[in-house]
N, C-alpha and C. Protein backbone atom coordinates (compact mmCIF):
# COMPACT_ATOMS: atom_id res chain seq x y z
N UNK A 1 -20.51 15.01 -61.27
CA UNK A 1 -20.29 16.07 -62.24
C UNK A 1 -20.70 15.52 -63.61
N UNK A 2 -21.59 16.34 -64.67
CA UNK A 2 -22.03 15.53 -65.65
C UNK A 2 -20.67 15.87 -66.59
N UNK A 3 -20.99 15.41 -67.83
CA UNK A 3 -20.34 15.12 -68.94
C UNK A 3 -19.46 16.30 -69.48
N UNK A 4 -20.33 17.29 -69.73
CA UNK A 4 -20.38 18.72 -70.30
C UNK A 4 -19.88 19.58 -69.23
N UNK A 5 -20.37 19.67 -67.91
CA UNK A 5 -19.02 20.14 -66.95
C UNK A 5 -17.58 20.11 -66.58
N UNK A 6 -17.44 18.18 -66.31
CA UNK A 6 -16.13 17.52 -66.69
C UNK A 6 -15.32 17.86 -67.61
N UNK A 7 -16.18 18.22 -69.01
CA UNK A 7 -15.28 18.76 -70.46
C UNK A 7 -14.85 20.20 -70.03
N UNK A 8 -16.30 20.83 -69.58
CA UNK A 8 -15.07 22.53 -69.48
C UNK A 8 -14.47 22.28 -68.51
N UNK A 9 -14.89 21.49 -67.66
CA UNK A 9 -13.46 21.71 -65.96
C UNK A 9 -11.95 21.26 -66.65
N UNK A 10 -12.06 20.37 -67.17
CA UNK A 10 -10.83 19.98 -67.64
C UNK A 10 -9.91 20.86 -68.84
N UNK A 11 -11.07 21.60 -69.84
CA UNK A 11 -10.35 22.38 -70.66
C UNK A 11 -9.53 23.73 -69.83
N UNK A 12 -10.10 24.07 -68.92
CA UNK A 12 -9.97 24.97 -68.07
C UNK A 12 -8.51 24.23 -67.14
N UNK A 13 -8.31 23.09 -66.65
CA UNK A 13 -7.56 23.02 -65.50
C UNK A 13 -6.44 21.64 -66.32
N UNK A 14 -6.89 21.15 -67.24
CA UNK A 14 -6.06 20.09 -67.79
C UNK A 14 -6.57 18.85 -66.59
N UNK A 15 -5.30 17.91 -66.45
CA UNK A 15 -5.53 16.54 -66.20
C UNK A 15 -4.54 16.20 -65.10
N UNK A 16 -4.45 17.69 -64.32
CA UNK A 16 -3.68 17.03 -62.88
C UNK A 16 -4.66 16.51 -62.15
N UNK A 17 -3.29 16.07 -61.28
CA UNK A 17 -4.02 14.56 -60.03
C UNK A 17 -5.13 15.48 -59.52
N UNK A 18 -6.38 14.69 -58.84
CA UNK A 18 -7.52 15.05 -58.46
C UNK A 18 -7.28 15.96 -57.08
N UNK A 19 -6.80 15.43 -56.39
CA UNK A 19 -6.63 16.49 -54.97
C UNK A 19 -5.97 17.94 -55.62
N UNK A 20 -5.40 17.94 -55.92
CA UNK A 20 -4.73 19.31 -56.58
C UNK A 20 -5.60 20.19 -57.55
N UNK A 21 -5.73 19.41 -58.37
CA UNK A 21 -6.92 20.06 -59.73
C UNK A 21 -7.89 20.47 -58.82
N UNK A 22 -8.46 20.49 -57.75
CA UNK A 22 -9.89 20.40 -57.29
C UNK A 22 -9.76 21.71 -56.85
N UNK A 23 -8.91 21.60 -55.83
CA UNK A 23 -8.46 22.85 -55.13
C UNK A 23 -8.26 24.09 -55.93
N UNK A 24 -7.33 23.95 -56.77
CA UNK A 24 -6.69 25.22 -57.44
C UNK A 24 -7.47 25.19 -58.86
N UNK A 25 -7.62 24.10 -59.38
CA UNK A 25 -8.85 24.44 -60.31
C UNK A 25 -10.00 25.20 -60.18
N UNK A 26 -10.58 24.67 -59.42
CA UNK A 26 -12.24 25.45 -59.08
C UNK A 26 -11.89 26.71 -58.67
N UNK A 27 -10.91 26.92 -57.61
CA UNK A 27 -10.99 28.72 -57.73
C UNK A 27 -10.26 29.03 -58.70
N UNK A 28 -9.60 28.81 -59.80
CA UNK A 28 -9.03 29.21 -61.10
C UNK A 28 -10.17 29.06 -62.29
N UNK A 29 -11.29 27.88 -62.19
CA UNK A 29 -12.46 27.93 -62.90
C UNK A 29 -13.03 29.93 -62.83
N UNK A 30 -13.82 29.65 -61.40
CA UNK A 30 -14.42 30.87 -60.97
C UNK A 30 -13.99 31.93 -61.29
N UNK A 31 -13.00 32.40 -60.99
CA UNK A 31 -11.97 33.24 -61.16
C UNK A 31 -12.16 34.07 -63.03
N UNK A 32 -12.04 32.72 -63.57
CA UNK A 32 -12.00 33.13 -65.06
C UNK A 32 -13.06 33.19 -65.33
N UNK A 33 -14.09 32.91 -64.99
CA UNK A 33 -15.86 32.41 -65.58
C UNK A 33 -16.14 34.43 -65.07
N UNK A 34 -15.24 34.58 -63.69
CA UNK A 34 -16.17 35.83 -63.23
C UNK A 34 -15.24 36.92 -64.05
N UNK A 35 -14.06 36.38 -64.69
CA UNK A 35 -13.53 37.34 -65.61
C UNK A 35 -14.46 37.82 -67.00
N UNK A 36 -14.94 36.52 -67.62
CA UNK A 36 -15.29 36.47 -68.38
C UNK A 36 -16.87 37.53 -68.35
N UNK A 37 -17.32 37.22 -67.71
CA UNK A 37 -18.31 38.49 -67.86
C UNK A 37 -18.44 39.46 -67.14
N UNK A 38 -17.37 39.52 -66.19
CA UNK A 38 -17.02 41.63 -66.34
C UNK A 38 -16.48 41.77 -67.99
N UNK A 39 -15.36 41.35 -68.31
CA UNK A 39 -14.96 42.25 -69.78
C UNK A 39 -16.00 41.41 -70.87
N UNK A 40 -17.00 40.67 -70.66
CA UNK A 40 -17.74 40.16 -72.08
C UNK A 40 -16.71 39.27 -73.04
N UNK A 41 -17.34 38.84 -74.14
CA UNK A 41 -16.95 38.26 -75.09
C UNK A 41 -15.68 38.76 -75.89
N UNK A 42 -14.61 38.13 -76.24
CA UNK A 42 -13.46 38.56 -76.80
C UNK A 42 -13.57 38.62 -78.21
N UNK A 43 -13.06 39.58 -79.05
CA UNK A 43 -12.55 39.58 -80.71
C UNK A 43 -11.48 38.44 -80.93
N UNK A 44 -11.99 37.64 -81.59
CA UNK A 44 -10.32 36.72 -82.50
C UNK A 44 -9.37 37.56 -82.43
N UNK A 45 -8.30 37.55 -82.55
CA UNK A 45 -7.28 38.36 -82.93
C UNK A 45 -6.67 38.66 -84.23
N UNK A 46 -7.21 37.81 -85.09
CA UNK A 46 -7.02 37.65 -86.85
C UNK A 46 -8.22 37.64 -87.05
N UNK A 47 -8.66 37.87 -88.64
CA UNK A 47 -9.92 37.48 -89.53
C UNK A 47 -9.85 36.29 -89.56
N UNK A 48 -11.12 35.76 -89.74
CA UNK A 48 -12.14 34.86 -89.84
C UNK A 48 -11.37 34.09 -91.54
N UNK A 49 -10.97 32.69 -91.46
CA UNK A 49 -11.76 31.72 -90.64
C UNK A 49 -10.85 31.55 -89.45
N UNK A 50 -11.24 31.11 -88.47
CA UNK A 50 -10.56 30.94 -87.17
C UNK A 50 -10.10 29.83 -87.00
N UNK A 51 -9.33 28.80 -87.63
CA UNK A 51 -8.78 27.74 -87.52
C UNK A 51 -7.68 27.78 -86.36
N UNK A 52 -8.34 26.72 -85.43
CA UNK A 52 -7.59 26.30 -84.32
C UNK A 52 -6.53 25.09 -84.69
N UNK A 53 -5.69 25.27 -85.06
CA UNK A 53 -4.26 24.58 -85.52
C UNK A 53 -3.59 23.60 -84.44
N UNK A 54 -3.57 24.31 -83.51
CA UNK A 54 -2.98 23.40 -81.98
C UNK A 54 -4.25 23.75 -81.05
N UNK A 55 -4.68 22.91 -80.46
CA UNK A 55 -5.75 23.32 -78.84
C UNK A 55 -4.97 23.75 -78.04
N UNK A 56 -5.53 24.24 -76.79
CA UNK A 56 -4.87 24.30 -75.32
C UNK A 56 -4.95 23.19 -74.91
N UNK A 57 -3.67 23.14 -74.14
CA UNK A 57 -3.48 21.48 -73.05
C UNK A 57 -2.90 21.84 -72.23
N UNK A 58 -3.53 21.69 -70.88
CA UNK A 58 -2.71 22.46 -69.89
C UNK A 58 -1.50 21.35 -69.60
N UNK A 59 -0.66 21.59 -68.86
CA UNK A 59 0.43 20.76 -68.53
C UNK A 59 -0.07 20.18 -67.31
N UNK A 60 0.17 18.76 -66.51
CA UNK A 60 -0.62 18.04 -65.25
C UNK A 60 0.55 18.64 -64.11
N UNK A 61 1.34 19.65 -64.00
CA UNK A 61 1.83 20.43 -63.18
C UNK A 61 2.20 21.75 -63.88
N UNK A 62 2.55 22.68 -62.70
CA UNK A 62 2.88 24.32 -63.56
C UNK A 62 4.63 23.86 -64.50
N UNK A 63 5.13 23.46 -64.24
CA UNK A 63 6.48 22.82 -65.05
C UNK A 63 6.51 21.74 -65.74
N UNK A 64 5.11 20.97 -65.92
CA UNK A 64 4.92 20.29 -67.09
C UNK A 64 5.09 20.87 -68.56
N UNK A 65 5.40 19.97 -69.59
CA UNK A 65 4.82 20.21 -71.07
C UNK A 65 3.25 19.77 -71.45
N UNK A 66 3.26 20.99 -72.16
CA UNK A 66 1.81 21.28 -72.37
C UNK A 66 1.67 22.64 -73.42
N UNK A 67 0.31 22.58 -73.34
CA UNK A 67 0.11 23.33 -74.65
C UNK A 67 -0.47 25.28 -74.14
N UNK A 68 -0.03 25.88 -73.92
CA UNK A 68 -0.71 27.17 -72.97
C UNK A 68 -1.08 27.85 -73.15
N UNK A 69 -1.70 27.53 -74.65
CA UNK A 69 -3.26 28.62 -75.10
C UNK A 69 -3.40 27.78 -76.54
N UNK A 70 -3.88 28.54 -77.61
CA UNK A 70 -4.39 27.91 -78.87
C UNK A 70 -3.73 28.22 -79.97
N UNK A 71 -3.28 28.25 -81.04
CA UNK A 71 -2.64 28.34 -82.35
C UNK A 71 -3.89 28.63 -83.34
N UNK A 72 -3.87 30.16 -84.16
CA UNK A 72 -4.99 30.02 -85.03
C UNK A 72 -4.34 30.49 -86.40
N UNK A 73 -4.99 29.53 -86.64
CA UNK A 73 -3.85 29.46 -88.50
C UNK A 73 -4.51 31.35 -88.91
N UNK A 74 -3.03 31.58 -89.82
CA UNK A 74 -3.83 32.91 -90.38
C UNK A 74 -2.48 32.99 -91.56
N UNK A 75 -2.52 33.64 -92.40
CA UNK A 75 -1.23 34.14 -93.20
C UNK A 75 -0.73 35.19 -92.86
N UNK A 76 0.66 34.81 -92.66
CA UNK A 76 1.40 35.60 -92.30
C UNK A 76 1.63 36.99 -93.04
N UNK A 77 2.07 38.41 -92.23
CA UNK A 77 1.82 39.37 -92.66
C UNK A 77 -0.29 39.69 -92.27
N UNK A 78 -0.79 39.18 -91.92
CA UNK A 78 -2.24 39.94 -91.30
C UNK A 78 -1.77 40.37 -89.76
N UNK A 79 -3.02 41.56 -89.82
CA UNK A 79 -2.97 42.28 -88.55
C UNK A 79 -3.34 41.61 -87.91
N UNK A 80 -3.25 41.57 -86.36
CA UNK A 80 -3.54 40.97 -85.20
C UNK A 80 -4.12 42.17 -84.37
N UNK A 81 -5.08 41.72 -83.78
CA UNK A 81 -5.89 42.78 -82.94
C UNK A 81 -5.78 42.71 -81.57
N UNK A 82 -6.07 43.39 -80.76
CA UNK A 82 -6.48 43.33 -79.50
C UNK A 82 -7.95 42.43 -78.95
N UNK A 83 -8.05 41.63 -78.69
CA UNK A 83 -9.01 40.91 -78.73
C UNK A 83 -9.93 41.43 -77.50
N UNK A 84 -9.48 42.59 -76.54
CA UNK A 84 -10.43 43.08 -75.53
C UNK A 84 -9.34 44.50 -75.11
N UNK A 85 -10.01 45.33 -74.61
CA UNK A 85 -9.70 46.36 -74.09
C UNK A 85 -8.44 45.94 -72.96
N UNK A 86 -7.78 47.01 -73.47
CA UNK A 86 -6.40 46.72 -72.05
C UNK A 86 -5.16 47.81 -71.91
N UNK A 87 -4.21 47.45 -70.95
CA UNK A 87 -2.95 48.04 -71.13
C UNK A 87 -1.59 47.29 -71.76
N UNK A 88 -1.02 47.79 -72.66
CA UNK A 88 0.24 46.57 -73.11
C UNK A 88 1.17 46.82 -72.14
N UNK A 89 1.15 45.35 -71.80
CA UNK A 89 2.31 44.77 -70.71
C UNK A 89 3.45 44.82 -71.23
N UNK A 90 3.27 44.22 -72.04
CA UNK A 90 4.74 44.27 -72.84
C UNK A 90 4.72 43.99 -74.70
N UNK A 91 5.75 44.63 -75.19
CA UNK A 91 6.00 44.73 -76.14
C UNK A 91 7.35 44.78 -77.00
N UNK A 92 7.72 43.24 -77.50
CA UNK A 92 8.72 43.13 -77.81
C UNK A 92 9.34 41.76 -77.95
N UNK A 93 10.52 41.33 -78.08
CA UNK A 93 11.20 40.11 -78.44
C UNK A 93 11.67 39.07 -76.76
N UNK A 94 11.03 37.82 -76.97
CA UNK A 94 11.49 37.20 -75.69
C UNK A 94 12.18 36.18 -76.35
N UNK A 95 13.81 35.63 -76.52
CA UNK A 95 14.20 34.75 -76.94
C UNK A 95 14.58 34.95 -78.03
N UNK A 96 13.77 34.45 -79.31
CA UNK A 96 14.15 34.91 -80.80
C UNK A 96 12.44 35.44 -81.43
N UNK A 97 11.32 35.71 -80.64
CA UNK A 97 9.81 35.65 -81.11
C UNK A 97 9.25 36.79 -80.33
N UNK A 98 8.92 37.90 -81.77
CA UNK A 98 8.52 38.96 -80.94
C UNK A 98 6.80 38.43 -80.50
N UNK A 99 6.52 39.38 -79.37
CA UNK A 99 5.03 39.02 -78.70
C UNK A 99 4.74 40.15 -77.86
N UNK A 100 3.26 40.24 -78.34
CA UNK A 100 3.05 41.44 -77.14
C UNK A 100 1.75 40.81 -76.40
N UNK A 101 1.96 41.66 -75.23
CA UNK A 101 0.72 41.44 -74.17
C UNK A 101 0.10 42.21 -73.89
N UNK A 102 -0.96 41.85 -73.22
CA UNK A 102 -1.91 43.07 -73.15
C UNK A 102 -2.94 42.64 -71.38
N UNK A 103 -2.72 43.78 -70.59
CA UNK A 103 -3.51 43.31 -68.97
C UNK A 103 -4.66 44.14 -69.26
N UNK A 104 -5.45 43.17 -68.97
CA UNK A 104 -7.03 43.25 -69.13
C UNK A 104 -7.88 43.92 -68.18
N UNK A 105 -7.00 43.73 -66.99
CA UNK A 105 -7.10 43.95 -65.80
C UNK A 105 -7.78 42.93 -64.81
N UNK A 106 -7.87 43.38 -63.53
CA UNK A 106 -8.58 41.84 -63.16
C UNK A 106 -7.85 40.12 -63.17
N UNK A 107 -6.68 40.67 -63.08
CA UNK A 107 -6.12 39.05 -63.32
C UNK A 107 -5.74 38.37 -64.59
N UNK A 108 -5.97 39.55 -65.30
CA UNK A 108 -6.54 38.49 -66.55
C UNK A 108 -5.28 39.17 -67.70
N UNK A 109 -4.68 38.49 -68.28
CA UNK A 109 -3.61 38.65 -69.45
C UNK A 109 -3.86 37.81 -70.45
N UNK A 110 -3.24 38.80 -71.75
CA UNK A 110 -3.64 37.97 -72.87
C UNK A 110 -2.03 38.24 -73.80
N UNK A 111 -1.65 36.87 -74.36
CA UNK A 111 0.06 37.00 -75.42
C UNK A 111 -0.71 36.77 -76.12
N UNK A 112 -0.15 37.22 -77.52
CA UNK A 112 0.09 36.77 -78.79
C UNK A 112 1.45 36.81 -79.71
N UNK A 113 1.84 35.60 -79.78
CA UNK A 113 3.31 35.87 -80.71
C UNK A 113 3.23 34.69 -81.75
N UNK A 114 3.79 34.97 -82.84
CA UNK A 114 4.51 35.42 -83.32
C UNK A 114 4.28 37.09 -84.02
N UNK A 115 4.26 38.31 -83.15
CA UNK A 115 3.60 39.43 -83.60
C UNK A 115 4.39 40.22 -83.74
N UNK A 116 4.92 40.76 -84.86
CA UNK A 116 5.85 42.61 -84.94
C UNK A 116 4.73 43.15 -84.52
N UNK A 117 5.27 44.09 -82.98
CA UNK A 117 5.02 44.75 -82.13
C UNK A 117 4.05 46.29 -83.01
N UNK A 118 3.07 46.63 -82.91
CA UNK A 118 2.56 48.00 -83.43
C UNK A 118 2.11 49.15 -82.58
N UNK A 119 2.62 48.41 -81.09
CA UNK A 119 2.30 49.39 -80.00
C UNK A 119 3.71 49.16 -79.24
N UNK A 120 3.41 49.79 -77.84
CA UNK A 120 4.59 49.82 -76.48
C UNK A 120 4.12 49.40 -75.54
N UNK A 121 4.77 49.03 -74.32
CA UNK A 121 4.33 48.71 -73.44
C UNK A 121 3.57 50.07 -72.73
N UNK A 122 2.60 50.14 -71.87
CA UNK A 122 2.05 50.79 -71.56
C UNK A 122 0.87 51.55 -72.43
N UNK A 123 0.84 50.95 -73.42
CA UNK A 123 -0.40 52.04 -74.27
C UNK A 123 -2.12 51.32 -74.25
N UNK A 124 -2.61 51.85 -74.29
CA UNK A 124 -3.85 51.56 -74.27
C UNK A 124 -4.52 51.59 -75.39
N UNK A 125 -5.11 49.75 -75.29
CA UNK A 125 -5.78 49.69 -76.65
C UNK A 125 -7.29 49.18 -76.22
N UNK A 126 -7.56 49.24 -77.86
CA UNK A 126 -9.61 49.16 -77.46
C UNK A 126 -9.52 47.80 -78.51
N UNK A 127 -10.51 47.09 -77.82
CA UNK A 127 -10.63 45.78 -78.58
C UNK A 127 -10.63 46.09 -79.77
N UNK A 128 -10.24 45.22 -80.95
CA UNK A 128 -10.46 45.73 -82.11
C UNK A 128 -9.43 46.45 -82.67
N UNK A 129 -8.58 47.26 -81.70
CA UNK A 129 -7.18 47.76 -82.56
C UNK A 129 -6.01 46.88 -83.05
N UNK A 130 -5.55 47.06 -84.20
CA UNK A 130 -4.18 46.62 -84.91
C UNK A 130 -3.24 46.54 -83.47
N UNK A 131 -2.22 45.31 -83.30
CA UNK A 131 -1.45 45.64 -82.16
C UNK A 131 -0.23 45.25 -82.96
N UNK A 132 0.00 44.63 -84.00
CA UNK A 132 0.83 44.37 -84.57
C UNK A 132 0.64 43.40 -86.30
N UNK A 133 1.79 42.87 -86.34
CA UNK A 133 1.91 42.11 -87.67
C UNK A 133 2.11 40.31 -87.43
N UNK A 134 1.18 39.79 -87.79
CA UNK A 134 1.56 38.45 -87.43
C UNK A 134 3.12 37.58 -88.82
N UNK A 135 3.56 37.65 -87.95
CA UNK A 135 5.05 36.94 -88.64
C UNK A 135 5.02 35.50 -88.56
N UNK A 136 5.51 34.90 -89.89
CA UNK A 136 6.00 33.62 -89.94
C UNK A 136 6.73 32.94 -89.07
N UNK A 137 6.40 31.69 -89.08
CA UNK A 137 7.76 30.98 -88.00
C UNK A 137 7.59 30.04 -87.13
N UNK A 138 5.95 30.47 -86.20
CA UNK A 138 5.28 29.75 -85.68
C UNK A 138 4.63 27.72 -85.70
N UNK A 139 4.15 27.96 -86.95
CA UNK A 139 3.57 26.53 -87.36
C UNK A 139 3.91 26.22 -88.57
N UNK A 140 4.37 25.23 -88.86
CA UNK A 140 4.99 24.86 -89.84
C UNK A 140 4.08 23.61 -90.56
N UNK A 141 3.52 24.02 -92.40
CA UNK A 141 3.90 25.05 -92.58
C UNK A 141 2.82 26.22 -92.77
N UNK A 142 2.97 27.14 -92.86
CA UNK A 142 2.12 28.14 -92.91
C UNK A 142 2.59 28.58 -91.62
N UNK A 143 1.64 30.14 -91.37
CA UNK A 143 1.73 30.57 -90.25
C UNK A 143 0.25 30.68 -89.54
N UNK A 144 0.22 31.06 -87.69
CA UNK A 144 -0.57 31.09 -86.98
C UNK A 144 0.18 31.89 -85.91
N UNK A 145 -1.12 32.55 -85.17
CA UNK A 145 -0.63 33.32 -83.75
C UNK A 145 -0.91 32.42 -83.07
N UNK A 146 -0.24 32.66 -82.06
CA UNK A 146 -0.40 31.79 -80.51
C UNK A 146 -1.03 32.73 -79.54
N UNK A 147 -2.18 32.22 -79.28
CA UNK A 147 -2.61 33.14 -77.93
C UNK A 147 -2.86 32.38 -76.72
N UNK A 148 -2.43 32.84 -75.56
CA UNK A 148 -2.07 32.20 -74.17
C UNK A 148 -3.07 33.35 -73.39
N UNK A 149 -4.04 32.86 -72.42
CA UNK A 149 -4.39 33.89 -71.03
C UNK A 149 -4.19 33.11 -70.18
N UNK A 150 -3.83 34.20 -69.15
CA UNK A 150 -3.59 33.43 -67.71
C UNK A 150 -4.50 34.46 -66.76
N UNK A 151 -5.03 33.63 -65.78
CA UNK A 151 -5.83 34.72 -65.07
C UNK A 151 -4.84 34.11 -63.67
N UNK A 152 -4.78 35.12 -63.05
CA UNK A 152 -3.90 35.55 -61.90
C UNK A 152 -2.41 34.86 -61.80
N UNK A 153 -1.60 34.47 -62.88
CA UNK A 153 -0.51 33.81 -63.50
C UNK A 153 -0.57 32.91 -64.01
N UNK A 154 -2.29 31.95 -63.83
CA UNK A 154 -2.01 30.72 -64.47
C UNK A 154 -3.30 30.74 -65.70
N UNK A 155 -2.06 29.70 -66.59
CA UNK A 155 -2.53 29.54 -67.92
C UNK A 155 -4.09 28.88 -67.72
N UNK A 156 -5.34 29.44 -69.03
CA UNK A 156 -6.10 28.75 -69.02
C UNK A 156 -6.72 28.96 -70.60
N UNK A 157 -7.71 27.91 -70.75
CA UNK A 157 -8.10 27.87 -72.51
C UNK A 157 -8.37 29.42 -72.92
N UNK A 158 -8.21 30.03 -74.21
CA UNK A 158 -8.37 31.24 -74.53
C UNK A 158 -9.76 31.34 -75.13
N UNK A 159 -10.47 29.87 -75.55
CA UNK A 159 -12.04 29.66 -75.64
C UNK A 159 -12.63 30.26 -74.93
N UNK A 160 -12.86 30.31 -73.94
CA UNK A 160 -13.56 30.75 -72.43
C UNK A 160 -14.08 32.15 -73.26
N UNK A 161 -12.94 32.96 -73.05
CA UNK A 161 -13.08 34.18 -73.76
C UNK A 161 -13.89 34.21 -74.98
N UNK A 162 -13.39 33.26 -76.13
CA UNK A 162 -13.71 33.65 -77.15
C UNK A 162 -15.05 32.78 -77.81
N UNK A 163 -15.62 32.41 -76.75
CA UNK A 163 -16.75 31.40 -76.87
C UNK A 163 -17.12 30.13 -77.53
N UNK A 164 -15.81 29.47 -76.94
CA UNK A 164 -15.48 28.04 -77.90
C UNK A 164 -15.69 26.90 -76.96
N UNK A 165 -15.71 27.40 -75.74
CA UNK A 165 -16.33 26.50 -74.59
C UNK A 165 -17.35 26.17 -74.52
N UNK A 166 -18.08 24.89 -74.76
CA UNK A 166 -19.78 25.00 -74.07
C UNK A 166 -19.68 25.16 -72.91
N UNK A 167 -20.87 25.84 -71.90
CA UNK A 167 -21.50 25.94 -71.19
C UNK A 167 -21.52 24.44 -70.67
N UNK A 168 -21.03 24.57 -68.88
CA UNK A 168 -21.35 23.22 -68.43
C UNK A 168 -22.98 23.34 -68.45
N UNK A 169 -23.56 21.74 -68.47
CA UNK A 169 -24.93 21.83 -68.22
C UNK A 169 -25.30 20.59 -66.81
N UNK A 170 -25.76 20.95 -65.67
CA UNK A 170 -25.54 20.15 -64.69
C UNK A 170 -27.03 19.83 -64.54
N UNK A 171 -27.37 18.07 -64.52
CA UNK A 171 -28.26 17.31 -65.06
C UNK A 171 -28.34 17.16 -63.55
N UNK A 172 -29.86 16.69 -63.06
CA UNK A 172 -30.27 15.84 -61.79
C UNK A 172 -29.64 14.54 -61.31
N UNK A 173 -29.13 14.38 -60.04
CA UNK A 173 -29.31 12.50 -60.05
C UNK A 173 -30.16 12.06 -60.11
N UNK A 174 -30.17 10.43 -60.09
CA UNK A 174 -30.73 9.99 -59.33
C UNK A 174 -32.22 9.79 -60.72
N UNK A 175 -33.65 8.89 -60.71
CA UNK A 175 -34.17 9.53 -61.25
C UNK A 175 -35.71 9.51 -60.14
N UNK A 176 -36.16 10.70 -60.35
CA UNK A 176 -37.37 10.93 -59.44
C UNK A 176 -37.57 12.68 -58.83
């Protein structure tokens, strides 16, 4: 596997043991790669600049600590968008941090919290719509949204989507 594959396999699956990653990685790779272009390229969910504050890190098991999507700095009080067409899953407070979701369909879910809610569960939004208010609280200091996708429950980089991944590039062996 060259260099540039290894990097997205791993942004994609993190740094569990090899027998495991292989298996459930690669069809969790596929899975998301064939998500990714039925719905196309994703909207940020804030304006530009897009500062990635925390990366994704997957955890080296599903009950590991780890990081389960990206942090993008923004000031608090900006709208947060729908970053692709969907239905809201949910909408509302889990714990003490409101967050809403949105099913993409296809496996594919997208959170963002720290967000006052601007829709309900069940409504249908078009990439590009207001879904809420990004609230303080998150990253300290300043604020940032957190966005997490999981395609068929499990977490994977929200790059993929939003085109922050290179492209593996798979080189010849051998030389001749």
């Amino acid at each position: 596997m060259s260099i540039l594959a290894r990097r997205a396999f791993s942004s994609v699956i993190g740094s569990r043991p090899a027998a495991t990653a292989t298996a459930r990685g690669v069809g969790r790779l596929l899975r998301a790669l064939a998500a990714v272009a039925v719905t196309g390229a994703w909207l940020w969910p804030v304006a530009a600049p897009h500062p990635v504050v925390e990366p994704f890190q997957a955890p080296p098991t599903p009950y590991s600590a780890g990081h389960r999507g990206i942090d993008i700095g923004a000031p608090a009080g900006s709208p947060v968008l729908a970053p692709a067409d969907g239905i809201v899953h949910f909408a509302g407070v889990v714990v003490d941090r409101p967050l809403v979701s949105i099913d993409h369909g296809g496996g594919v879910l997208s959170s963002m919290e720290p967000v006052e809610p601007a829709v309900a569960a069940g409504d249908t939004v078009t990439r590009g719509q207001v879904i809420g208010t990004l609230q303080p609280g998150h990253c300290s200091p300043g604020a940032c949204v957190h966005l997490g996708v999981r395609v068929d429950g499990e977490y994977v980089s929200p790059l993929l989507w939003l085109g922050g991944v290179p492209r593996a590039v798979l080189l010849p062996m051998g030389g001749g």
